[in-house]
C-alpha atoms as a PDB file:
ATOM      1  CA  UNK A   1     -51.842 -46.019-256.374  1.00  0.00           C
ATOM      2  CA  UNK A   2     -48.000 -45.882-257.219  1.00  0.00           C
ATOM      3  CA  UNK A   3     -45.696 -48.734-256.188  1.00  0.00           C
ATOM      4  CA  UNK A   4     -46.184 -50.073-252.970  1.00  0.00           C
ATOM      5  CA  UNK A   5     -45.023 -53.388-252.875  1.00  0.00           C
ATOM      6  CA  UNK A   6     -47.012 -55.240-250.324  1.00  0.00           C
ATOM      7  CA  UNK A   7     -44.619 -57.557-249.094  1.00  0.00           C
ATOM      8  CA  UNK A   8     -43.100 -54.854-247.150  1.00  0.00           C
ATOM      9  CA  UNK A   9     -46.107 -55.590-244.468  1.00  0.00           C
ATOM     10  CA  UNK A  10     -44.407 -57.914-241.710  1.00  0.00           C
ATOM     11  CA  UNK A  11     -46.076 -60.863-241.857  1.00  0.00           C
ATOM     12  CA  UNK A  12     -45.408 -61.867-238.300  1.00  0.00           C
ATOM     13  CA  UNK A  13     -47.350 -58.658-237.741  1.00  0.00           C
ATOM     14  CA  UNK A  14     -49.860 -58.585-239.820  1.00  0.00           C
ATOM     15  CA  UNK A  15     -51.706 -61.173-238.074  1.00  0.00           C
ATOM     16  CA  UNK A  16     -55.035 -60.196-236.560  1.00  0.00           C
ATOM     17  CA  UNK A  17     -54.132 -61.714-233.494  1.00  0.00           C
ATOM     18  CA  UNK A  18     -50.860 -60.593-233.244  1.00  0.00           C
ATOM     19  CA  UNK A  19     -51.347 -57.470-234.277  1.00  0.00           C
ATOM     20  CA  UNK A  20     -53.797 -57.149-230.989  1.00  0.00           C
ATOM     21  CA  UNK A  21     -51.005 -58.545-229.494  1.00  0.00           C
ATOM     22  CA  UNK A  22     -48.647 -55.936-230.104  1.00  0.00           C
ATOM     23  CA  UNK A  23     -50.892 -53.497-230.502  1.00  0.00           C
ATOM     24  CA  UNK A  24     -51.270 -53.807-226.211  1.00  0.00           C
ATOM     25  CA  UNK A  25     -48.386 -54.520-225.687  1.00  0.00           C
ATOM     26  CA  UNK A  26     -47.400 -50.863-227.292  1.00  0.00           C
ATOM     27  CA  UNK A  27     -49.390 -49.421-224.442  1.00  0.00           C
ATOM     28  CA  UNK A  28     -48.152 -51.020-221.353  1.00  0.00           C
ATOM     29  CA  UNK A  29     -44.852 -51.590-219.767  1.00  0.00           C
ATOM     30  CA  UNK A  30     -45.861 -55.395-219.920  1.00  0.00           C
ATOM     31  CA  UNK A  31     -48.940 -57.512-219.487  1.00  0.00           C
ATOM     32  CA  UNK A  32     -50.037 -61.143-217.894  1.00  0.00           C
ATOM     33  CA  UNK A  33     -51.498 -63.947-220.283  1.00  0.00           C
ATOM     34  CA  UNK A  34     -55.010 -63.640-218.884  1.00  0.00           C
ATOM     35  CA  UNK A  35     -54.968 -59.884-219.536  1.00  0.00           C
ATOM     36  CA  UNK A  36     -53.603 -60.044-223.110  1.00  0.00           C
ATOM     37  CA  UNK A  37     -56.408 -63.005-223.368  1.00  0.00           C
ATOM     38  CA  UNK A  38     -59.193 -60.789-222.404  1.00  0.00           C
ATOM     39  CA  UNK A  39     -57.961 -57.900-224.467  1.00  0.00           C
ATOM     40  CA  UNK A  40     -57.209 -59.613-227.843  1.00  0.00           C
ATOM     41  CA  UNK A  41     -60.469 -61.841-226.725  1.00  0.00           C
ATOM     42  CA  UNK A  42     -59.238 -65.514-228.000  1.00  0.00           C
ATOM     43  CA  UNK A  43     -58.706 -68.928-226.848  1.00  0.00           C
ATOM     44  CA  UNK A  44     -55.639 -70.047-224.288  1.00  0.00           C
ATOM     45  CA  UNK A  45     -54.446 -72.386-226.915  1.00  0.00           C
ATOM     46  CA  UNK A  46     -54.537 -69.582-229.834  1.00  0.00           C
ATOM     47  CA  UNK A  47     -53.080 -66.451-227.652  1.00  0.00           C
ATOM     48  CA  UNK A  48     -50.528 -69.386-226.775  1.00  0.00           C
ATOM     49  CA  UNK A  49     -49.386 -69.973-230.377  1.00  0.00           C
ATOM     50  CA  UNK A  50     -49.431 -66.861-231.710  1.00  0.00           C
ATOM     51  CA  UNK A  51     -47.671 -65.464-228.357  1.00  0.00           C
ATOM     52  CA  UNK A  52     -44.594 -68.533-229.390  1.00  0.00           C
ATOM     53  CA  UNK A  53     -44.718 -66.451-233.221  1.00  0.00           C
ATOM     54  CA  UNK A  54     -43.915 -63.746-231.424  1.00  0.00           C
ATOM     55  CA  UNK A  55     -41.179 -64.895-229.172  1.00  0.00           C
ATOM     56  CA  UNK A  56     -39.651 -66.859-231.693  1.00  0.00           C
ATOM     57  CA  UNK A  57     -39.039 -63.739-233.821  1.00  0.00           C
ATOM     58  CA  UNK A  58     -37.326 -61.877-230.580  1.00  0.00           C
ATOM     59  CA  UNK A  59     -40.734 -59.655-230.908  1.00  0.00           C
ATOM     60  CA  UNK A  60     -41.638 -59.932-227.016  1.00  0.00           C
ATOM     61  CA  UNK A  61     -39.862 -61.373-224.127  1.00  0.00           C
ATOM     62  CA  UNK A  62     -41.419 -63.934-221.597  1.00  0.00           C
ATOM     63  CA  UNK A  63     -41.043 -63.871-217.857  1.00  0.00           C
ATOM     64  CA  UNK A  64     -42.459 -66.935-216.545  1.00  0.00           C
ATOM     65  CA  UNK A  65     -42.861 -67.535-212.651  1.00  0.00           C
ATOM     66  CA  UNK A  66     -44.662 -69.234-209.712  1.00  0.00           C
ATOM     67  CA  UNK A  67     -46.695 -66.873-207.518  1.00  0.00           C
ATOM     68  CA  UNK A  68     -47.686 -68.902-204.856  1.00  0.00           C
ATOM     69  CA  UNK A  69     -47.995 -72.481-206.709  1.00  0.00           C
ATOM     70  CA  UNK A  70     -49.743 -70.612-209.761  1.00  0.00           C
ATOM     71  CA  UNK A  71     -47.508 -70.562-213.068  1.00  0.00           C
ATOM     72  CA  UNK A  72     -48.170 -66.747-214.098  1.00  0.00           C
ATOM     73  CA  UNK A  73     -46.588 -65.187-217.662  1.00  0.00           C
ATOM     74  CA  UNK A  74     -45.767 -61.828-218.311  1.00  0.00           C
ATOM     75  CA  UNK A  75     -45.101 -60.289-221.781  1.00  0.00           C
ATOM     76  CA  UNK A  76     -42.797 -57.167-222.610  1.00  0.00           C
ATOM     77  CA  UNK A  77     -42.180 -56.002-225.939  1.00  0.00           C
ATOM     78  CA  UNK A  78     -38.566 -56.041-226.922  1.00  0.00           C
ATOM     79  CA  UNK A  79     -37.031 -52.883-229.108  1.00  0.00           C
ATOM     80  CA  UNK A  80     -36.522 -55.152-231.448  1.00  0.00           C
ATOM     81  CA  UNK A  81     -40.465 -55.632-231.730  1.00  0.00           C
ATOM     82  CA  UNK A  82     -41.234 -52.128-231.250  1.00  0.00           C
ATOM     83  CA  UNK A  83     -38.765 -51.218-233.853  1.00  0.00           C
ATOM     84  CA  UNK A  84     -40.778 -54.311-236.222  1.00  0.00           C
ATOM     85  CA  UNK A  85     -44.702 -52.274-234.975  1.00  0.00           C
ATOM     86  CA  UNK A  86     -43.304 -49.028-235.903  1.00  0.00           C
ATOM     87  CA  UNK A  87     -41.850 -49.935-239.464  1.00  0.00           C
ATOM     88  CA  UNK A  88     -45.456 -52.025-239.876  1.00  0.00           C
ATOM     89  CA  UNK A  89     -46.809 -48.555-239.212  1.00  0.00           C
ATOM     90  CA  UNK A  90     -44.581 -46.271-241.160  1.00  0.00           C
ATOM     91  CA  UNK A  91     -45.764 -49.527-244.297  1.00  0.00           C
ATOM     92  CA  UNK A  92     -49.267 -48.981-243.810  1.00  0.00           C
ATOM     93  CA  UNK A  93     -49.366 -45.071-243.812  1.00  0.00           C
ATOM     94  CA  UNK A  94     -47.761 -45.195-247.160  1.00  0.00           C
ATOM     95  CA  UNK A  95     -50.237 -47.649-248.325  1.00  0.00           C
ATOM     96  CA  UNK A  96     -52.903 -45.878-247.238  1.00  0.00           C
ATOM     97  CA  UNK A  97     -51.566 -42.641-248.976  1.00  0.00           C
ATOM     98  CA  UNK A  98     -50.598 -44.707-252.099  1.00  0.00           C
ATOM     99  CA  UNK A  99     -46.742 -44.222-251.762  1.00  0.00           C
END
């Protein structure tokens, strides 16, 4: 393998749980909290934290709103973010081919 240097994997991404994350995200125009919960398959609290990672680093913006009297979250991911999944990407293919 030549010289990848593996700090060039985004750590904010390379979480397993944020990479699911994002990962749906990619393939939707946005997404409620119970459907990213059923898709990535974790807790309330731990989709919750790792959805805050997210936000925090301008990844994914957060529309938050009352339908009825039910609080009810939606997710988008920002270019910023895409920009981040498709550099993550771009990293991995050249690990993977040992650039």
């Amino acid at each position: 393998m030549k010289n990848f240097d593996y700090h060039q994997l985004n750590d904010i991404i390379h979480s397993r749980i944020r990479l699911a994350i994002i990962s749906v995200l990619v393939a939707v125009d946005e997404a409620e909290f119970n459907f990213l919960k059923e898709k990535v398959k974790t807790t309330d609290g731990n989709l919750s934290v790792h959805l805050r990672k997210l936000d925090e680093a301008e990844y994914i913006d957060v529309k938050k709103e009352f339908i009825g009297r039910k609080p009810v979250s939606t997710y988008r991911l920002t270019k910023k973010g895409r920009k981040a999944f498709e550099v993550y990407v771009e990293n991995l293919e050249k690990l993977i081919k040992g650039k």
